[in-house]
N, C-alpha and C. Protein backbone atom coordinates (compact mmCIF):
# COMPACT_ATOMS: atom_id res chain seq x y z
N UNK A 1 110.76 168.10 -50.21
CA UNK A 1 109.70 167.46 -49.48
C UNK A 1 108.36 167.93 -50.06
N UNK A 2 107.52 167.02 -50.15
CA UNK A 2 106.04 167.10 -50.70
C UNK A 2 105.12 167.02 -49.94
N UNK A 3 103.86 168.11 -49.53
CA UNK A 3 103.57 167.92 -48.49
C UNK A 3 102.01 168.02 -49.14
N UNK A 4 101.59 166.49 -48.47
CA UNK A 4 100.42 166.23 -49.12
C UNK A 4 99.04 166.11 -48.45
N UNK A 5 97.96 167.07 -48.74
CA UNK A 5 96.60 167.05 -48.31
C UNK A 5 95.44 166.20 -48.92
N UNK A 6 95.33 166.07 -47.56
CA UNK A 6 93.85 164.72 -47.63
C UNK A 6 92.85 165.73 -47.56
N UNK A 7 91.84 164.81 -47.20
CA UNK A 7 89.94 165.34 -46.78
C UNK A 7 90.20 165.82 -45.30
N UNK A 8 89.75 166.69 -44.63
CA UNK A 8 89.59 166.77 -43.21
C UNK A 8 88.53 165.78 -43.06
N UNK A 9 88.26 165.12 -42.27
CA UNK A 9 87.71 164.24 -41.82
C UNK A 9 87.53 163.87 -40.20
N UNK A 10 86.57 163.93 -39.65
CA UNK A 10 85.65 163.96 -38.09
C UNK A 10 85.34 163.12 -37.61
N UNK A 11 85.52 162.11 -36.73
CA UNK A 11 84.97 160.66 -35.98
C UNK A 11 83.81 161.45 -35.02
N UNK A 12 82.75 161.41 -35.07
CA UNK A 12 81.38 161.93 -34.38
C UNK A 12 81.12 160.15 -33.28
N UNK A 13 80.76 160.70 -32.45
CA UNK A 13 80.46 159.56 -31.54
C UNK A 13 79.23 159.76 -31.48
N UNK A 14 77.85 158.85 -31.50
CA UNK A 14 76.64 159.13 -30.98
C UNK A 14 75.93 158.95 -29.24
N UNK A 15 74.60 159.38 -29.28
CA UNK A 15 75.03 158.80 -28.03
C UNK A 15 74.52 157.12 -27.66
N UNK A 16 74.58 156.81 -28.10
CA UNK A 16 75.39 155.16 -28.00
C UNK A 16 76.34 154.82 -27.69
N UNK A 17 77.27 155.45 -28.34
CA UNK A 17 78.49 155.52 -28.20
C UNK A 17 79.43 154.71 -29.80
N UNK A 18 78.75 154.71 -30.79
CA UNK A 18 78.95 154.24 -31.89
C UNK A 18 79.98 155.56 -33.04
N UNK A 19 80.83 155.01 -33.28
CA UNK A 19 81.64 156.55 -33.80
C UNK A 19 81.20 155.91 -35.53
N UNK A 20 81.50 157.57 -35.68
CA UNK A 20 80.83 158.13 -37.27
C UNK A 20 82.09 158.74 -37.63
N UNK A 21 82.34 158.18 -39.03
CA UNK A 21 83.26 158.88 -39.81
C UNK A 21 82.63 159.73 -40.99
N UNK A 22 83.13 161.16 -40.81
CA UNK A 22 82.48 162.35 -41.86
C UNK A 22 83.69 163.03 -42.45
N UNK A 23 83.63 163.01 -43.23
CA UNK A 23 84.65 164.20 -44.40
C UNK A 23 83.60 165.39 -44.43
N UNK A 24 84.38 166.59 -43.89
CA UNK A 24 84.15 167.86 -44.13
C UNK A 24 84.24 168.40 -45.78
N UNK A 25 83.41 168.84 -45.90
CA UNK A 25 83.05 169.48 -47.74
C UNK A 25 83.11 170.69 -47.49
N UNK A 26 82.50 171.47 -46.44
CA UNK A 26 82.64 172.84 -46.22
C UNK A 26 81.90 173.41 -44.77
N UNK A 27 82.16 174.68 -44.41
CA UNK A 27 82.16 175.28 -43.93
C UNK A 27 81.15 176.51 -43.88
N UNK A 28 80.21 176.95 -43.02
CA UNK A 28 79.73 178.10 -43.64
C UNK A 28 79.53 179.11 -42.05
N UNK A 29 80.46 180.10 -41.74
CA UNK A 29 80.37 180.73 -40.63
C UNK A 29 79.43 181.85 -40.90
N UNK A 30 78.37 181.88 -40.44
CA UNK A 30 77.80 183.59 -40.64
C UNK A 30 77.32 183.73 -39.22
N UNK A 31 76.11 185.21 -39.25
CA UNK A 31 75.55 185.55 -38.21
C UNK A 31 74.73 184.46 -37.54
N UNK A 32 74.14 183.83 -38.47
CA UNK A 32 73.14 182.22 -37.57
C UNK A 32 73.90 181.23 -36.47
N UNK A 33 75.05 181.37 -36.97
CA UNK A 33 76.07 180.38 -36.44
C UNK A 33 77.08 179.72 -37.47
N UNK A 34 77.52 178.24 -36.37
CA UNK A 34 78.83 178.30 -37.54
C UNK A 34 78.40 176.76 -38.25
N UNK A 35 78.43 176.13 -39.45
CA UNK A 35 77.76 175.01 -39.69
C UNK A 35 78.47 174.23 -40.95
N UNK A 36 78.63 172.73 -40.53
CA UNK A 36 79.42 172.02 -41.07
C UNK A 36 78.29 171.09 -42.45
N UNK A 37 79.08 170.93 -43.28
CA UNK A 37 78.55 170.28 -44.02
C UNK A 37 79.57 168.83 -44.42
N UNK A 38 78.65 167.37 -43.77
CA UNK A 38 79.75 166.48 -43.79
C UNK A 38 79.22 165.27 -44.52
N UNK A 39 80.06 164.55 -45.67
CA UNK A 39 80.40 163.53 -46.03
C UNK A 39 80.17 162.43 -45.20
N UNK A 40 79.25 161.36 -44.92
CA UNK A 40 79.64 159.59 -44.62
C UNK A 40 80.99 159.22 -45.32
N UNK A 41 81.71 158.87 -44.48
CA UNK A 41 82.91 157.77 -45.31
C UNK A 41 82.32 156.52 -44.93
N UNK A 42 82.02 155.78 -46.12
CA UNK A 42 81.56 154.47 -46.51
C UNK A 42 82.10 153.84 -46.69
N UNK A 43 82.74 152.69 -46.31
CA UNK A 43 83.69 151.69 -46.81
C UNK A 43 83.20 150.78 -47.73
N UNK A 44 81.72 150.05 -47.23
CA UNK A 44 81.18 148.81 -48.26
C UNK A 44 80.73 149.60 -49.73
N UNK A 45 81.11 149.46 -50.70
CA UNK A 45 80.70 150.39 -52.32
C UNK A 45 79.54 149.72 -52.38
N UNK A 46 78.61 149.07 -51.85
CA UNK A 46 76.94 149.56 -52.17
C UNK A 46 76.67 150.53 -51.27
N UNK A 47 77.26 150.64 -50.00
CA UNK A 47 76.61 151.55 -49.55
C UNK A 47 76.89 153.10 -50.01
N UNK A 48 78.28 153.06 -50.50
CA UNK A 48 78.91 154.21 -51.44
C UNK A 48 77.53 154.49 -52.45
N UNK A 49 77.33 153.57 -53.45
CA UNK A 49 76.48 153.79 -54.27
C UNK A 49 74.64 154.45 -53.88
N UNK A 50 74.42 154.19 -52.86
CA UNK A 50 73.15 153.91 -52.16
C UNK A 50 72.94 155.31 -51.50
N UNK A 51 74.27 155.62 -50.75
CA UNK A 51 73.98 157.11 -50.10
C UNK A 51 74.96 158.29 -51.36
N UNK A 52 75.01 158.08 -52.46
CA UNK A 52 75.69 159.26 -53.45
C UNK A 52 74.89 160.22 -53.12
N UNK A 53 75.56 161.39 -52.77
CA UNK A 53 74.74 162.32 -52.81
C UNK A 53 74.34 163.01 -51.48
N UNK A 54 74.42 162.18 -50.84
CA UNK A 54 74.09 162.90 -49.48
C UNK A 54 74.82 163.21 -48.78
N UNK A 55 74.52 164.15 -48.08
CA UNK A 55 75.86 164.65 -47.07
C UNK A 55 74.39 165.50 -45.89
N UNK A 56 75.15 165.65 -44.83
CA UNK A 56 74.70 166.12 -43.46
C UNK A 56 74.83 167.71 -43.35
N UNK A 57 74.24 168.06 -42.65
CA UNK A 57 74.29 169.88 -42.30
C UNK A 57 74.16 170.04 -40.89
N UNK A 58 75.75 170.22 -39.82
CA UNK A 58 75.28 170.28 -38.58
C UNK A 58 75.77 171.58 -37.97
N UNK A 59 75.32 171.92 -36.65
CA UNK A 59 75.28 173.50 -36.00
C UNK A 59 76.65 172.87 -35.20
N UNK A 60 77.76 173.84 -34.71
CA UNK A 60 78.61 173.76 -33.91
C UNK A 60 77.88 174.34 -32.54
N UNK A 61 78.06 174.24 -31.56
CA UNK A 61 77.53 174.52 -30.21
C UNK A 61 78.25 174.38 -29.05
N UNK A 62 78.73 174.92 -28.41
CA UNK A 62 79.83 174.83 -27.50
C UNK A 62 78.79 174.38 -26.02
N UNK A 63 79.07 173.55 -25.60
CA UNK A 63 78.65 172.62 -24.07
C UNK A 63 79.33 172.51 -23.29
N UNK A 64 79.35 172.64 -22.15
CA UNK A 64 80.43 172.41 -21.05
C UNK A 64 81.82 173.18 -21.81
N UNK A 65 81.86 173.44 -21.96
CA UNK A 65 83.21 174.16 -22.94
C UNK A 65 83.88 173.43 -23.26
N UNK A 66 82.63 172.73 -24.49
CA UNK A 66 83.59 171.54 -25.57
C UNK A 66 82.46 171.86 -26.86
N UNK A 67 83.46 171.67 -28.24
CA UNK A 67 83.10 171.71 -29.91
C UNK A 67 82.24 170.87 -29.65
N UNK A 68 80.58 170.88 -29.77
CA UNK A 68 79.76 169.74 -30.86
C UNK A 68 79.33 169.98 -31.49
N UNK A 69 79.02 168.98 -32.06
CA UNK A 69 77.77 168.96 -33.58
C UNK A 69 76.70 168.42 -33.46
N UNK A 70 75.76 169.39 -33.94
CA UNK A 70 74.00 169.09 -33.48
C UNK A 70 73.51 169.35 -34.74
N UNK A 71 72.16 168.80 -34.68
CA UNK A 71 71.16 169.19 -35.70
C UNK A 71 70.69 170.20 -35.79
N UNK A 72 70.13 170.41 -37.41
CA UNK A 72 69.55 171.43 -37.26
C UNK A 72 68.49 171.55 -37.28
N UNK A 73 67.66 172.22 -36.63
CA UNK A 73 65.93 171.62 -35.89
C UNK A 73 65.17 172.59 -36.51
N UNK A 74 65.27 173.73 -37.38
CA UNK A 74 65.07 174.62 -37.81
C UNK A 74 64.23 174.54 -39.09
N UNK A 75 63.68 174.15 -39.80
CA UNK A 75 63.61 173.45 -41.18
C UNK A 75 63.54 174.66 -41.94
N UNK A 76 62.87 175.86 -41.77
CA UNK A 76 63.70 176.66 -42.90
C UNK A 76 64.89 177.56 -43.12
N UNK A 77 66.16 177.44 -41.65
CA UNK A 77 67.25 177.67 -41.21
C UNK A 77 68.00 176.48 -42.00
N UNK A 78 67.64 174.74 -42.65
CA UNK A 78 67.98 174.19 -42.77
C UNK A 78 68.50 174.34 -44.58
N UNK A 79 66.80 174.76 -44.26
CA UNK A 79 66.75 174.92 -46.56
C UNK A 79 67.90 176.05 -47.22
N UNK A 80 67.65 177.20 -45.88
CA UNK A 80 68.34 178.32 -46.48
C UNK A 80 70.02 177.67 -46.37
N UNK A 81 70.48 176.84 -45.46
CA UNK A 81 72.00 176.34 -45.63
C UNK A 81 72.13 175.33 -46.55
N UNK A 82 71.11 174.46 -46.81
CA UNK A 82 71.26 173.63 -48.19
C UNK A 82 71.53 174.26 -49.45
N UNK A 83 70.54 175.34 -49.38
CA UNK A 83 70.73 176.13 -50.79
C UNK A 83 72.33 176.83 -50.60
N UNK A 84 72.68 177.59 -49.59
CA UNK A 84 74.22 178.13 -49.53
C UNK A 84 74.77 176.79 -49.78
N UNK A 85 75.06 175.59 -48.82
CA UNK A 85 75.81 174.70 -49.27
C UNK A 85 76.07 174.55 -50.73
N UNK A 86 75.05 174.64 -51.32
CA UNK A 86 74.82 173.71 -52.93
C UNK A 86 75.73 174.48 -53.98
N UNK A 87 75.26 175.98 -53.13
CA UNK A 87 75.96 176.94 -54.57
C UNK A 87 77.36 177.10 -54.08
N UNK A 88 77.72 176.68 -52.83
CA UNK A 88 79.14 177.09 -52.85
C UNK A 88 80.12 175.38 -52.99
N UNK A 89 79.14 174.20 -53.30
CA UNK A 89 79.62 173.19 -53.62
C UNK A 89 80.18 172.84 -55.52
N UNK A 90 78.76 173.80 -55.82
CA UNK A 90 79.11 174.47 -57.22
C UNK A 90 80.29 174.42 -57.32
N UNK A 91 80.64 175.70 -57.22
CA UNK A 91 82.39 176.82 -57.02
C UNK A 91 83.12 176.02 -56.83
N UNK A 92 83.40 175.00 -55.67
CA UNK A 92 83.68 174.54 -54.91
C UNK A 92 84.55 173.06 -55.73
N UNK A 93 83.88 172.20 -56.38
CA UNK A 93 83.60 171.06 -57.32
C UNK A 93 83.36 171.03 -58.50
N UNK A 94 82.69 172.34 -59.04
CA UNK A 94 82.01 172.47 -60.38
C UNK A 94 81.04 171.36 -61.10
N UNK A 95 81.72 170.41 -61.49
CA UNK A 95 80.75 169.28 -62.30
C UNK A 95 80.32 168.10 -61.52
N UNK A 96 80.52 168.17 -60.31
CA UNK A 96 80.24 167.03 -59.50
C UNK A 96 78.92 167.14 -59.63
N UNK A 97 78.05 166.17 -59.31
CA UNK A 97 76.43 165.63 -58.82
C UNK A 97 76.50 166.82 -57.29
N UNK A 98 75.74 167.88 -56.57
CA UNK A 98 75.46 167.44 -55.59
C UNK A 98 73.61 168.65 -55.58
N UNK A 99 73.93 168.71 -56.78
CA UNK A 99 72.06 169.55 -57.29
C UNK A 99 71.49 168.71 -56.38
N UNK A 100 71.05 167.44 -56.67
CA UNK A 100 70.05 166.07 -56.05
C UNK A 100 70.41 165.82 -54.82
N UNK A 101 71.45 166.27 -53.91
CA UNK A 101 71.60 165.81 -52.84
C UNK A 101 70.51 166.54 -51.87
N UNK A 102 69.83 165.75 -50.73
CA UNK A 102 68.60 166.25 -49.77
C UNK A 102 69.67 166.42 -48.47
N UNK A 103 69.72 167.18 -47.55
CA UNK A 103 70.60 167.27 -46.59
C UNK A 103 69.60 166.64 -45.21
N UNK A 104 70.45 165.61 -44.61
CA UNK A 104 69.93 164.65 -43.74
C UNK A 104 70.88 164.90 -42.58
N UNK A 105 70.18 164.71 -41.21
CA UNK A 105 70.37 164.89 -40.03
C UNK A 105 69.73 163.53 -39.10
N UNK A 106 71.58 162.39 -38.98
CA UNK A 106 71.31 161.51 -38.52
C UNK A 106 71.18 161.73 -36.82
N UNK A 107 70.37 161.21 -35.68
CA UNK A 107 69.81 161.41 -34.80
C UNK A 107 71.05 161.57 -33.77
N UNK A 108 71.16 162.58 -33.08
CA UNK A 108 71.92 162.23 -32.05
C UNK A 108 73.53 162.25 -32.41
N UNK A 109 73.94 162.71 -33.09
CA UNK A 109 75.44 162.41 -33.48
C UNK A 109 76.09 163.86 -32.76
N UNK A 110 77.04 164.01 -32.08
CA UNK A 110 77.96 164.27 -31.50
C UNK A 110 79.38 164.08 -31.44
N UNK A 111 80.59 165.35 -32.32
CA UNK A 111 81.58 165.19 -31.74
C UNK A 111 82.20 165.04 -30.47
């Protein structure tokens, strides 16, 4: 038997109530907190082409005693996890594009 791994991947609901599909790239737990770095899954390939490169940076936060994902409101709490993201996407990927990626925080999104 062959036992085969995908992307982890997250349906985020906003509050609209509109669900978001994100592929997890990584992880970064330290003393600040614990913080996801996530992929858009794009289905239409312009929009593939249009958002290359970008990916999200969100805070885990426990509410009512439930997992969400929030922004990060911080802007130089934000830079210092872009820059960790980037270099451990390095390691991580090696020759991929993600130098040019700007880390964006769409409004309101919630697991």
């Amino acid at each position: 038997m062959q036992d085969e791994f995908g992307p982890d991947i997250l349906t985020l609901v906003d509050d609209e109530g509109n669900e978001h599909e994100f592929e997890v790239l990584d992880v970064i737990d330290n003393d600040d907190g614990c913080y996801y770095a996530l992929l858009p899954v794009l289905n239409n390939p312009q929009d593939k082409v249009d958002a290359e490169g970008t990916y999200y940076i969100f805070e885990s936060i426990e509410e009512n005693g439930e997992q969400q994902l929030a922004e990060v409101e911080d802007e130089a709490l934000l830079d210092r996890l872009a820059e960790q993201f980037e270099n451990r996407f390095e390691e991580l990927y090696g020759d991929e594009e993600f130098d040019d990626a700007l880390p964006e925080d769409p409004d309101n999104i919630e697991d």
